[in-house]
C-alpha atoms as a PDB file:
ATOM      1  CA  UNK A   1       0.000   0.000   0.000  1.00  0.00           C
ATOM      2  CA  UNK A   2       2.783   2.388   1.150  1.00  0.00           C
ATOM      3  CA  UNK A   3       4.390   1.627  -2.297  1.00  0.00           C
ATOM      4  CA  UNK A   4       1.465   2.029  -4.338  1.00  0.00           C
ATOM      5  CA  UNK A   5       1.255   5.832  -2.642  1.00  0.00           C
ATOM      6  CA  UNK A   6       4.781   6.610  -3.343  1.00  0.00           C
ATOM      7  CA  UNK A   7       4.030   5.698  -6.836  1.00  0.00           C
ATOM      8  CA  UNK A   8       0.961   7.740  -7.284  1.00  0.00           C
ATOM      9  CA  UNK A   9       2.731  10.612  -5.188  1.00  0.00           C
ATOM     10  CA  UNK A  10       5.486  10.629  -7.882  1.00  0.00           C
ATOM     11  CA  UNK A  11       3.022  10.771 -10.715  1.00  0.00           C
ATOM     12  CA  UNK A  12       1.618  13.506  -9.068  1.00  0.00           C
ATOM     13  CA  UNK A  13       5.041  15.265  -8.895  1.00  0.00           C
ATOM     14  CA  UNK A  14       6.107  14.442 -11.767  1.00  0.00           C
ATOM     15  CA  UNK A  15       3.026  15.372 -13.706  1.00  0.00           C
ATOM     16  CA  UNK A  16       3.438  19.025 -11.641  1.00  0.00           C
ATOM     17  CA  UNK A  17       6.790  19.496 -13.238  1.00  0.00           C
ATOM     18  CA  UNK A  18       5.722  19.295 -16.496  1.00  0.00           C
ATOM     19  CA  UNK A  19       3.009  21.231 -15.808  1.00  0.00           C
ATOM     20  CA  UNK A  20       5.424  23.810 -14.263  1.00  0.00           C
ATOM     21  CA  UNK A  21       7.782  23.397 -17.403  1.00  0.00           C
ATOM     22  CA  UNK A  22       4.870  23.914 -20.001  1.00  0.00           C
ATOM     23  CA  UNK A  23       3.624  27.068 -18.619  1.00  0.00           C
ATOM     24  CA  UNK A  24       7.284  28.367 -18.490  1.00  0.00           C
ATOM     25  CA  UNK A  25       7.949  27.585 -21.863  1.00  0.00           C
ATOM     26  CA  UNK A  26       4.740  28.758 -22.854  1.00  0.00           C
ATOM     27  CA  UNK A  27       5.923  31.981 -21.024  1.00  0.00           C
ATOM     28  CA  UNK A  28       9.139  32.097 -22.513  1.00  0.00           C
ATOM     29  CA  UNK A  29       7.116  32.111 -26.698  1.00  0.00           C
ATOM     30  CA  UNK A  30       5.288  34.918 -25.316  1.00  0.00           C
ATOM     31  CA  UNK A  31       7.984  36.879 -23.724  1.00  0.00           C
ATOM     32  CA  UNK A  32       9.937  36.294 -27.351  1.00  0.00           C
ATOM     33  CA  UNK A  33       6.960  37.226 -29.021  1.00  0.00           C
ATOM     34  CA  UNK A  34       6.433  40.461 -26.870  1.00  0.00           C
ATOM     35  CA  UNK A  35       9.758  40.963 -27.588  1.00  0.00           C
ATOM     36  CA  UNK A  36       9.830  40.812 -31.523  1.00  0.00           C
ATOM     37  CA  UNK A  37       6.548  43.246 -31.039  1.00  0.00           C
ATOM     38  CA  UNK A  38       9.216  45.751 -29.663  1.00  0.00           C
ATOM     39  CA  UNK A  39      11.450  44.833 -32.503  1.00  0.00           C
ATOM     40  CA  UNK A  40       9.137  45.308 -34.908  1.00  0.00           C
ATOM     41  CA  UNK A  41       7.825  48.615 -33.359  1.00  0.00           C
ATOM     42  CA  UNK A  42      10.879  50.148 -33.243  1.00  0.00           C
ATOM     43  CA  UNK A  43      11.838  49.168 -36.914  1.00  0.00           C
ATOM     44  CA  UNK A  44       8.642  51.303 -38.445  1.00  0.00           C
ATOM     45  CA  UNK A  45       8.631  54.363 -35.920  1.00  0.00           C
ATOM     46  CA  UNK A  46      12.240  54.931 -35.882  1.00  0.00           C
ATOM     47  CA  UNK A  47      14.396  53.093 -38.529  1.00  0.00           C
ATOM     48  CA  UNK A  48      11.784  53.432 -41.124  1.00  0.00           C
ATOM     49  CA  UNK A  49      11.649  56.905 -41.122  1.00  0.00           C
ATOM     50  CA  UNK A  50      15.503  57.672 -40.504  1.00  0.00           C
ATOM     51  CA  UNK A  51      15.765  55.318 -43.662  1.00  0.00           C
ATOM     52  CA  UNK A  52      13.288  57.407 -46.048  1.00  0.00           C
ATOM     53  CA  UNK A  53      15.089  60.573 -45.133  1.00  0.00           C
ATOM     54  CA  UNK A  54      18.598  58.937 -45.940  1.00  0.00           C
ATOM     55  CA  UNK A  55      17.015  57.723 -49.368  1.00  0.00           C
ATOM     56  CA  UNK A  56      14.913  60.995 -50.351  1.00  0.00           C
ATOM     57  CA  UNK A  57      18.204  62.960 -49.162  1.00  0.00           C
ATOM     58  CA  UNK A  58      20.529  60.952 -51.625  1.00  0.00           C
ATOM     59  CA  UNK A  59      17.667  60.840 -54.176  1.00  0.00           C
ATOM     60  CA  UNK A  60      17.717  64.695 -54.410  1.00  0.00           C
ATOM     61  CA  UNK A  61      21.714  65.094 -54.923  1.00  0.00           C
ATOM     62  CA  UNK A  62      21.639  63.603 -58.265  1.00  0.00           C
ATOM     63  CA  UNK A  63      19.541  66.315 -59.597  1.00  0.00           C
ATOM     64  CA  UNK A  64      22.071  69.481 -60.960  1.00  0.00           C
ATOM     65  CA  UNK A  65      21.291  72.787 -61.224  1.00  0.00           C
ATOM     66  CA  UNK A  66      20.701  74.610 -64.555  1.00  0.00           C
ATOM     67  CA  UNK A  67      22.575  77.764 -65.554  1.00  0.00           C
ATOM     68  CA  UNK A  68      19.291  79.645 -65.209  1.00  0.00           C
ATOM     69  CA  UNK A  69      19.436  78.801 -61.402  1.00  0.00           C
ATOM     70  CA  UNK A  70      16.450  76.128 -61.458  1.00  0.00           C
ATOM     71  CA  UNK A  71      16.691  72.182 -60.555  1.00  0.00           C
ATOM     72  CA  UNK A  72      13.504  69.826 -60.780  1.00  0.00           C
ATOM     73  CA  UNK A  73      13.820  67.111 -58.698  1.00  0.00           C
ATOM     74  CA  UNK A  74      11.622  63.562 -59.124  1.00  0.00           C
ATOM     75  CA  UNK A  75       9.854  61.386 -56.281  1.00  0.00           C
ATOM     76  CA  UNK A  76      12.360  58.966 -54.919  1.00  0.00           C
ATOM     77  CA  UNK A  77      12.051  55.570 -56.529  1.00  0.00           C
ATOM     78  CA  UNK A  78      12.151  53.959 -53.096  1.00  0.00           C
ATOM     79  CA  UNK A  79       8.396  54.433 -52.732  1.00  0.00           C
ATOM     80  CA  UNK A  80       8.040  51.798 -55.976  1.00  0.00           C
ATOM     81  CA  UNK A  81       8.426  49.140 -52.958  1.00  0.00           C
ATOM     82  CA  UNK A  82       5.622  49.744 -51.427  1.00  0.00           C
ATOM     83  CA  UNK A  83       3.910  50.552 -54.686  1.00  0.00           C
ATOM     84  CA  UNK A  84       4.523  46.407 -55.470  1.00  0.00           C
ATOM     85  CA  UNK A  85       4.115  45.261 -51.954  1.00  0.00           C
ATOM     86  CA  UNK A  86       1.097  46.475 -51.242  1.00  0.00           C
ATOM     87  CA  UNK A  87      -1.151  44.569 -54.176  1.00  0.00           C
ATOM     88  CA  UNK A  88      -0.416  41.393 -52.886  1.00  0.00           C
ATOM     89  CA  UNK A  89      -2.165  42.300 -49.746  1.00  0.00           C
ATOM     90  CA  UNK A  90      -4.571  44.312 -51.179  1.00  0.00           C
ATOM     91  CA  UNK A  91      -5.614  41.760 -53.551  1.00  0.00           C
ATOM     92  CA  UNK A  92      -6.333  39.022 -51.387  1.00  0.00           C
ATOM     93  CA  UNK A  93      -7.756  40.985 -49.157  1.00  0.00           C
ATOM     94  CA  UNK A  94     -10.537  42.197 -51.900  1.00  0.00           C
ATOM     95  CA  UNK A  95     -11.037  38.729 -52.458  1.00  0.00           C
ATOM     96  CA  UNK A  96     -11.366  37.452 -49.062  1.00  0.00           C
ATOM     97  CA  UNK A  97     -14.135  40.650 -48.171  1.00  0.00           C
ATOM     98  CA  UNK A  98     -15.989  39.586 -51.144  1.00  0.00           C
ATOM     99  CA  UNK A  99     -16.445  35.850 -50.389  1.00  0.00           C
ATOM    100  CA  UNK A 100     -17.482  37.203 -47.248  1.00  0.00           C
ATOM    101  CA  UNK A 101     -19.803  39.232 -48.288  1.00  0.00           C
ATOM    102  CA  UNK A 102     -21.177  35.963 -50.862  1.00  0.00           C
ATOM    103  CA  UNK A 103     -21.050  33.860 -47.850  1.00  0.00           C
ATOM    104  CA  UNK A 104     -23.101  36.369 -45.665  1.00  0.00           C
ATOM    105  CA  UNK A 105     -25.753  36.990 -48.271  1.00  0.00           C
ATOM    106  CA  UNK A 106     -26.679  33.337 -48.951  1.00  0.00           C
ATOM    107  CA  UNK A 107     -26.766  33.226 -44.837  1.00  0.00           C
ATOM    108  CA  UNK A 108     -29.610  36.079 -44.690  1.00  0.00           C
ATOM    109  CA  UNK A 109     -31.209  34.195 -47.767  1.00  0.00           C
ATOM    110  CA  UNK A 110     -31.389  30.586 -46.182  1.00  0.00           C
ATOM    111  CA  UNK A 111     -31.711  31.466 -42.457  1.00  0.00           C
ATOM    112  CA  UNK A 112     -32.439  28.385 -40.582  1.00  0.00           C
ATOM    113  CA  UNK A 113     -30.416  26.456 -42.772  1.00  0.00           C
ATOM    114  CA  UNK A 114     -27.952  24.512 -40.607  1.00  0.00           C
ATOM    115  CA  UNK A 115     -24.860  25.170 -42.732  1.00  0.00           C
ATOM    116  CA  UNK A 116     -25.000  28.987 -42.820  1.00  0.00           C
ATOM    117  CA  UNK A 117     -24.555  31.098 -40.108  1.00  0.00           C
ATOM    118  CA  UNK A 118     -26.876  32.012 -37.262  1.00  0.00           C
ATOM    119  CA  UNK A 119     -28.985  35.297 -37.281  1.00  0.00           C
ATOM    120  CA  UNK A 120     -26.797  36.740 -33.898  1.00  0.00           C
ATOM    121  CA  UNK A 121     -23.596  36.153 -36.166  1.00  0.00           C
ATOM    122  CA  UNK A 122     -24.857  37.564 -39.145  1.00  0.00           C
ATOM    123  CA  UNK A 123     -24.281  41.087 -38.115  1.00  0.00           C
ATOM    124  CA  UNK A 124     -20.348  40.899 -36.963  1.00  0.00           C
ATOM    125  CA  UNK A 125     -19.675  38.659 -40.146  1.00  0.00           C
ATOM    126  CA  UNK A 126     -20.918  41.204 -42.683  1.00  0.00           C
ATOM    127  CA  UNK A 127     -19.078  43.897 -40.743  1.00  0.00           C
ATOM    128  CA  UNK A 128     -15.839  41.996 -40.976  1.00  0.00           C
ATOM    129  CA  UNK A 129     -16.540  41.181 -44.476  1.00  0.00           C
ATOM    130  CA  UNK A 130     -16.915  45.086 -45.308  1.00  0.00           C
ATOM    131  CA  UNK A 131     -13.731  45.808 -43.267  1.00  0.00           C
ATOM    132  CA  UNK A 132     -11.625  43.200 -45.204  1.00  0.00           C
ATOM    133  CA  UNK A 133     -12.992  44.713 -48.699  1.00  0.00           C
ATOM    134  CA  UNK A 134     -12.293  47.921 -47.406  1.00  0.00           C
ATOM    135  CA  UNK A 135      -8.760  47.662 -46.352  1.00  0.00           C
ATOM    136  CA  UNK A 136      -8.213  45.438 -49.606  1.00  0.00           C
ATOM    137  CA  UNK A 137      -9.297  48.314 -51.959  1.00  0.00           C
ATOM    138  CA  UNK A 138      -7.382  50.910 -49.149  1.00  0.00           C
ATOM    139  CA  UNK A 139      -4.330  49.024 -49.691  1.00  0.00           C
ATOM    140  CA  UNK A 140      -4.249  48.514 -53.352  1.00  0.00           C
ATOM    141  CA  UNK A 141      -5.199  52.332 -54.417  1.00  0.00           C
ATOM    142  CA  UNK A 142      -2.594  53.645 -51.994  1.00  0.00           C
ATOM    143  CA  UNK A 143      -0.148  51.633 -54.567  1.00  0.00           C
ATOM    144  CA  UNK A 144      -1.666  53.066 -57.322  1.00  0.00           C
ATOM    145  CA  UNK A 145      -1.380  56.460 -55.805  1.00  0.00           C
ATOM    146  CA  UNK A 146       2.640  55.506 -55.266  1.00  0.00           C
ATOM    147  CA  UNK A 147       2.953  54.297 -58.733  1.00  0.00           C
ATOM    148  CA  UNK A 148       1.577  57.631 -60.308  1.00  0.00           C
ATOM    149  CA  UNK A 149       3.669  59.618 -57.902  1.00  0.00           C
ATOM    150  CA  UNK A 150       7.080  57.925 -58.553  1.00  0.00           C
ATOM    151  CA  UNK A 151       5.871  57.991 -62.234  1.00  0.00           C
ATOM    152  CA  UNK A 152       4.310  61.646 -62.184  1.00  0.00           C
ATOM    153  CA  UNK A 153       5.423  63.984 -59.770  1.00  0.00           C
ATOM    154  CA  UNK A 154       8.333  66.257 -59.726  1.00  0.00           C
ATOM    155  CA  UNK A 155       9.080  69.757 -57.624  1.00  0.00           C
ATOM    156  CA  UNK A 156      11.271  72.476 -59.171  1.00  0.00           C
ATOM    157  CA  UNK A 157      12.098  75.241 -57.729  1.00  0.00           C
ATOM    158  CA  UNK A 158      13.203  78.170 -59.819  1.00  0.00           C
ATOM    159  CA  UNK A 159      15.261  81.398 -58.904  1.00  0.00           C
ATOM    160  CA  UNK A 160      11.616  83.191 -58.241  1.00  0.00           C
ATOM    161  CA  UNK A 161       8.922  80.378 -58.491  1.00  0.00           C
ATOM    162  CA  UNK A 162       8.440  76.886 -57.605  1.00  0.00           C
ATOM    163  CA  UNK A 163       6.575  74.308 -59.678  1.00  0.00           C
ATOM    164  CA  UNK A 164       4.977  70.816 -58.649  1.00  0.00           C
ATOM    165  CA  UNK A 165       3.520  68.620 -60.718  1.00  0.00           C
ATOM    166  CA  UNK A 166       1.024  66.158 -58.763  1.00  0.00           C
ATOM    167  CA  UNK A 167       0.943  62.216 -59.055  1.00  0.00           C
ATOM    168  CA  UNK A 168      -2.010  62.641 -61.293  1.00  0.00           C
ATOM    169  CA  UNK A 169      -0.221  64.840 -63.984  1.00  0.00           C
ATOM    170  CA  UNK A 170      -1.851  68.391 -62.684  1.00  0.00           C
ATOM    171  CA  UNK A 171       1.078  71.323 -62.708  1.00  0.00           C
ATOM    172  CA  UNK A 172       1.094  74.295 -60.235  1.00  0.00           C
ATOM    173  CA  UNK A 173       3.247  77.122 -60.685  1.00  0.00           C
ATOM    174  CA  UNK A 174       3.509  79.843 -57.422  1.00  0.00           C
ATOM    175  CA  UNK A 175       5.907  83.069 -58.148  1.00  0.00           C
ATOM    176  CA  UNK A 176       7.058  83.658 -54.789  1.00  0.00           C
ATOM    177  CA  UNK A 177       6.094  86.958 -54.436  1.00  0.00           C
ATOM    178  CA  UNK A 178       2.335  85.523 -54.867  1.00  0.00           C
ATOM    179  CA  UNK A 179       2.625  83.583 -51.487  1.00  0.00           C
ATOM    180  CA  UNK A 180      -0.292  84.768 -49.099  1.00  0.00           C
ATOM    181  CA  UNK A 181       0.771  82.215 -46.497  1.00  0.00           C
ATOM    182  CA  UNK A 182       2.930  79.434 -45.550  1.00  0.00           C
ATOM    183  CA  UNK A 183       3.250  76.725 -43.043  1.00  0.00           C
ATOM    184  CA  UNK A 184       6.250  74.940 -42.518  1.00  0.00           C
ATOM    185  CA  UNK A 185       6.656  71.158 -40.551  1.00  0.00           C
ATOM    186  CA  UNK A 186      10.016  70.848 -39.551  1.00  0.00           C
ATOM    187  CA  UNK A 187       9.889  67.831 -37.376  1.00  0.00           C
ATOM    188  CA  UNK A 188       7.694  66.476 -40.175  1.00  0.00           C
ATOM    189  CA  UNK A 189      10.041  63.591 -42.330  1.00  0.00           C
ATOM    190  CA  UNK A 190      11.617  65.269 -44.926  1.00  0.00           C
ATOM    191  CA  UNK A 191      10.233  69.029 -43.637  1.00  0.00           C
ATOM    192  CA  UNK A 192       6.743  69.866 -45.225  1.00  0.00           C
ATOM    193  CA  UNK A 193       6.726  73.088 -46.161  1.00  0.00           C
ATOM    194  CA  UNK A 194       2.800  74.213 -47.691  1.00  0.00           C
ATOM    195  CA  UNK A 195       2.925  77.426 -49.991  1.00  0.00           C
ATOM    196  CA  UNK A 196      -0.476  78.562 -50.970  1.00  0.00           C
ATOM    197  CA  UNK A 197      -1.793  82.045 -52.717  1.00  0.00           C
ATOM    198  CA  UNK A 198      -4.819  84.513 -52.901  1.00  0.00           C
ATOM    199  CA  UNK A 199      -6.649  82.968 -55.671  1.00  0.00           C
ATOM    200  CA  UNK A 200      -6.454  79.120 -53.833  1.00  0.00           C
ATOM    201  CA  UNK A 201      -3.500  77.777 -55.640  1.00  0.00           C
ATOM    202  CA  UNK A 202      -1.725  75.328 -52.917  1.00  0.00           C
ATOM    203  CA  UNK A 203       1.929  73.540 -53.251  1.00  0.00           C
ATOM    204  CA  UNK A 204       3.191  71.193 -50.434  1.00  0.00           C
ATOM    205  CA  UNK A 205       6.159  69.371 -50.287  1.00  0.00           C
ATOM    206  CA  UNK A 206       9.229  68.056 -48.718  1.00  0.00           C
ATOM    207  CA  UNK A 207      11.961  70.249 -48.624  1.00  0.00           C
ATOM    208  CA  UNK A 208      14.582  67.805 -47.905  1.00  0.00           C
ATOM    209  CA  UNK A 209      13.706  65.325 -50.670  1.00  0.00           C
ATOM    210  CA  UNK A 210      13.232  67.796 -53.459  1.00  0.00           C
ATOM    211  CA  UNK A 211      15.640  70.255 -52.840  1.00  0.00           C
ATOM    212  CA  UNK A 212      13.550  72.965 -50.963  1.00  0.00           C
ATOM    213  CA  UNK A 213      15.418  74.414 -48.588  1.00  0.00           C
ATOM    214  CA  UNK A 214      15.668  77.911 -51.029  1.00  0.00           C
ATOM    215  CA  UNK A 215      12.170  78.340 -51.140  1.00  0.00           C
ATOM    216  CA  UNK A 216      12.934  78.382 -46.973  1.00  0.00           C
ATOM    217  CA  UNK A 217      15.130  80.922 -47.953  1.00  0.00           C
ATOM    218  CA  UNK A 218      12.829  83.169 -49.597  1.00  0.00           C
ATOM    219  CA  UNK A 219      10.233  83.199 -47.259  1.00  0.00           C
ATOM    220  CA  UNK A 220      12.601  83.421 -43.972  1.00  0.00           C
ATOM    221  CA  UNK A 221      13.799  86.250 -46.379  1.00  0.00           C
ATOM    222  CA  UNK A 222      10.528  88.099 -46.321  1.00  0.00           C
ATOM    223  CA  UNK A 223       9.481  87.204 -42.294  1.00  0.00           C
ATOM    224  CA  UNK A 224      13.078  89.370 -41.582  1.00  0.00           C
ATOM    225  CA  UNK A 225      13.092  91.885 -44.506  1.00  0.00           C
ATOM    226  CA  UNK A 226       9.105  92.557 -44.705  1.00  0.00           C
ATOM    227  CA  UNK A 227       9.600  92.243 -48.164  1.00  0.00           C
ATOM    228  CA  UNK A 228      10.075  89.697 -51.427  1.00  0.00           C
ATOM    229  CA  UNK A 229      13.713  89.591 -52.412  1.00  0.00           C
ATOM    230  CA  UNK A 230      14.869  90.351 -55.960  1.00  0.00           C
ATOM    231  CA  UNK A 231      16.161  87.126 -57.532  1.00  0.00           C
ATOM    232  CA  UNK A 232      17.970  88.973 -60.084  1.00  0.00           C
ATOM    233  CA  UNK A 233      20.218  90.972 -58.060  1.00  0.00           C
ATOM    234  CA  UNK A 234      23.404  88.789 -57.477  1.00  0.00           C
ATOM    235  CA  UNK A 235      24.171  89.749 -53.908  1.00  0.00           C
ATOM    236  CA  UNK A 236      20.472  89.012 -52.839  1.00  0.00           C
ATOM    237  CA  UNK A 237      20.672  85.758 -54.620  1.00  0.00           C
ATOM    238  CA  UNK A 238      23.971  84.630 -53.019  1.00  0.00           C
ATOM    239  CA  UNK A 239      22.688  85.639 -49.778  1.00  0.00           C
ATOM    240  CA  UNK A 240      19.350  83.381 -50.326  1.00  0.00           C
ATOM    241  CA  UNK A 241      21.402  80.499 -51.453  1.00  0.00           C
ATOM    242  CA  UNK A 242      24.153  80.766 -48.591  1.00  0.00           C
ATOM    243  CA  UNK A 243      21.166  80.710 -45.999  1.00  0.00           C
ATOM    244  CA  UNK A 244      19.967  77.552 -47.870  1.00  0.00           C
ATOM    245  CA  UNK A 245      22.986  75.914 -47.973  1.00  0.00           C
ATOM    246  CA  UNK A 246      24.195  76.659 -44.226  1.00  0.00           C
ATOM    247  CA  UNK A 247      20.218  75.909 -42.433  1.00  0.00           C
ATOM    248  CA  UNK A 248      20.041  79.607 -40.952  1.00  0.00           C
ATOM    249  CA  UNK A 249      16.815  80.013 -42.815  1.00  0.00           C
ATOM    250  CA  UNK A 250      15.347  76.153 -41.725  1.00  0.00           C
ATOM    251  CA  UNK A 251      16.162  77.428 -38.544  1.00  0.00           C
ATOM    252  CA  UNK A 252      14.638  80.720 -38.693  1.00  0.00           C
ATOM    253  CA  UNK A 253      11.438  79.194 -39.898  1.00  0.00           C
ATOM    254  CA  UNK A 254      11.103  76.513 -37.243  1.00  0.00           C
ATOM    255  CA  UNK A 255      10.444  79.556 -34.872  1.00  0.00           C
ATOM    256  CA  UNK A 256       8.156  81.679 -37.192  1.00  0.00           C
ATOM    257  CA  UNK A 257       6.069  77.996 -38.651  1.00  0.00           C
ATOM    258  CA  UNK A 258       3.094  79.885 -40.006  1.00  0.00           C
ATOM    259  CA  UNK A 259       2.284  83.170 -41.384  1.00  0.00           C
ATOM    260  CA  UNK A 260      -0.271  84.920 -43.473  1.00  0.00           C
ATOM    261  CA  UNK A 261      -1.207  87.630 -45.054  1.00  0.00           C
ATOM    262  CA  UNK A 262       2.048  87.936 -47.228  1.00  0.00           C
ATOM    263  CA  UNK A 263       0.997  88.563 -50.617  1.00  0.00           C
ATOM    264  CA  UNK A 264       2.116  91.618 -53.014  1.00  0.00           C
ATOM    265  CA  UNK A 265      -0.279  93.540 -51.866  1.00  0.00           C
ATOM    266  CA  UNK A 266       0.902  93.776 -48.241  1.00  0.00           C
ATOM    267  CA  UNK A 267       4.760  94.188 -49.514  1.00  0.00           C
ATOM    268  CA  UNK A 268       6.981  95.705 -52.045  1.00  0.00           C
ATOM    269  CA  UNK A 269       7.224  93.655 -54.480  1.00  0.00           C
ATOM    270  CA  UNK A 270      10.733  92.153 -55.770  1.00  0.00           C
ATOM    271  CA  UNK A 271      12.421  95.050 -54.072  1.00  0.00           C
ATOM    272  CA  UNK A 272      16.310  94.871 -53.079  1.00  0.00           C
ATOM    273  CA  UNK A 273      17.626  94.750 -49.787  1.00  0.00           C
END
């Protein structure tokens, strides 16, 4: 008898330990898996980003300046990535949402029947259904967007205008001394600078991936002066483009990040310093 306990005490013990040994291993996946969340986190809030500005940085050097002081620069090509990722998830996605939605439709016709679903499910599963189509059709016209704005759009920026043509083909052209008000984003990747005039015409764009930073210039230019610089006039002009160059204006700017009421009526227009 005393045997026969020490066995089943044993068992007991033993079966305790693995017990003990499952849950820490089961433990241990999570903590990984908690782990490679972190990893992953990190990766698309901080290397992601540093990564874009490194590639729309070096993507803007190759483009020279013309003797007439103007350089166009193209959308980096690094974006075509995520213009051919994104299909394949968009895709299947559409797909999935649209069995869904087959599946949940012959479920409302044949209620009762005991292969489709129940009337209390019938609700989440078309929601879910419309979310998947959603997010499929979401994901696969933000790659067409990317597509046509590798393919498309450009930003030039002139010794007294800047020009951007959109991922859809349509051109705006701002003289700077048409600027009614600005806003500038320079924590934003790549620094968003938004130029817009009187009349509603509206340019945004990154100033560190398409070669911005004199447009900066100009406007930090008329914050100090209270007036639109004269591109013409050498002296002015190397002034704007040492600014540029050296990030006093980018500077200046990220104190003074929004202004209106700057247009040619409020100033003297293309007047020297």
């Amino acid at each position: 008898m005393q045997e026969i306990t020490r066995s089943l005490l044993w068992i007991s013990n033993k079966s305790h330990i693995l017990q003990r040994s499952r849950v820490q291993q089961k433990s241990t996946k999570i903590s990984v898996m908690h782990y490679w969340n972190y990893v992953l986190i990190f990766i698309v809030v901080i290397i992601g980003p540093a990564v874009r500005a490194y590639l729309g940085g070096k993507n803007s050097e190759k483009y020279t300046t013309t003797p007439e002081g103007a350089v166009r620069v193209r959308a980096p090509r690094f974006q075509l990535v995520a213009g051919i990722i994104l299909p394949f998830i968009g895709i299947p996605f559409i797909i999935g949402g649209l069995l869904l939605m087959r599946y949940a439709f012959i479920s409302w016709s044949t209620l009762g029947d005991p292969s489709s679903v129940s009337p209390d499910q019938l609700t989440p599963l078309s929601l879910i259904a419309i979310a998947v189509f959603a997010a499929g059709i979401f994901f696969t016209a933000y790659s067409f967007l990317i597509i046509m704005s590798v393919r498309n759009e450009y930003v030039e920026t002139g010794i007294d205008y800047v020009e951007k043509r959109e991922r859809l083909g349509k051109i705006k052209r701002i003289l700077f001394h048409e600027i009614s008000s600005y806003s500038y984003s320079p924590r934003s990747e790549g620094g968003k600078l938004t130029i817009s005039t009187s009349d509603g015409r509206r340019i945004s764009f990154q100033t560190d991936y398409y070669r911005g930073n004199y447009v900066v210039s100009v406007i930090a230019f008329r914050m100090t002066n209270g007036h639109w610089p004269n591109p013409t006039d050498p002296t002015t002009h190397s002034r704007l483009v040492q600014a540029a160059s050296n990030g006093t204006a980018k500077r200046y700017l990220s104190g003074f990040r929004k202004a209106s009421n700057l247009s040619a009526s409020h100033v003297h227009r293309l007047q020297n310093i």
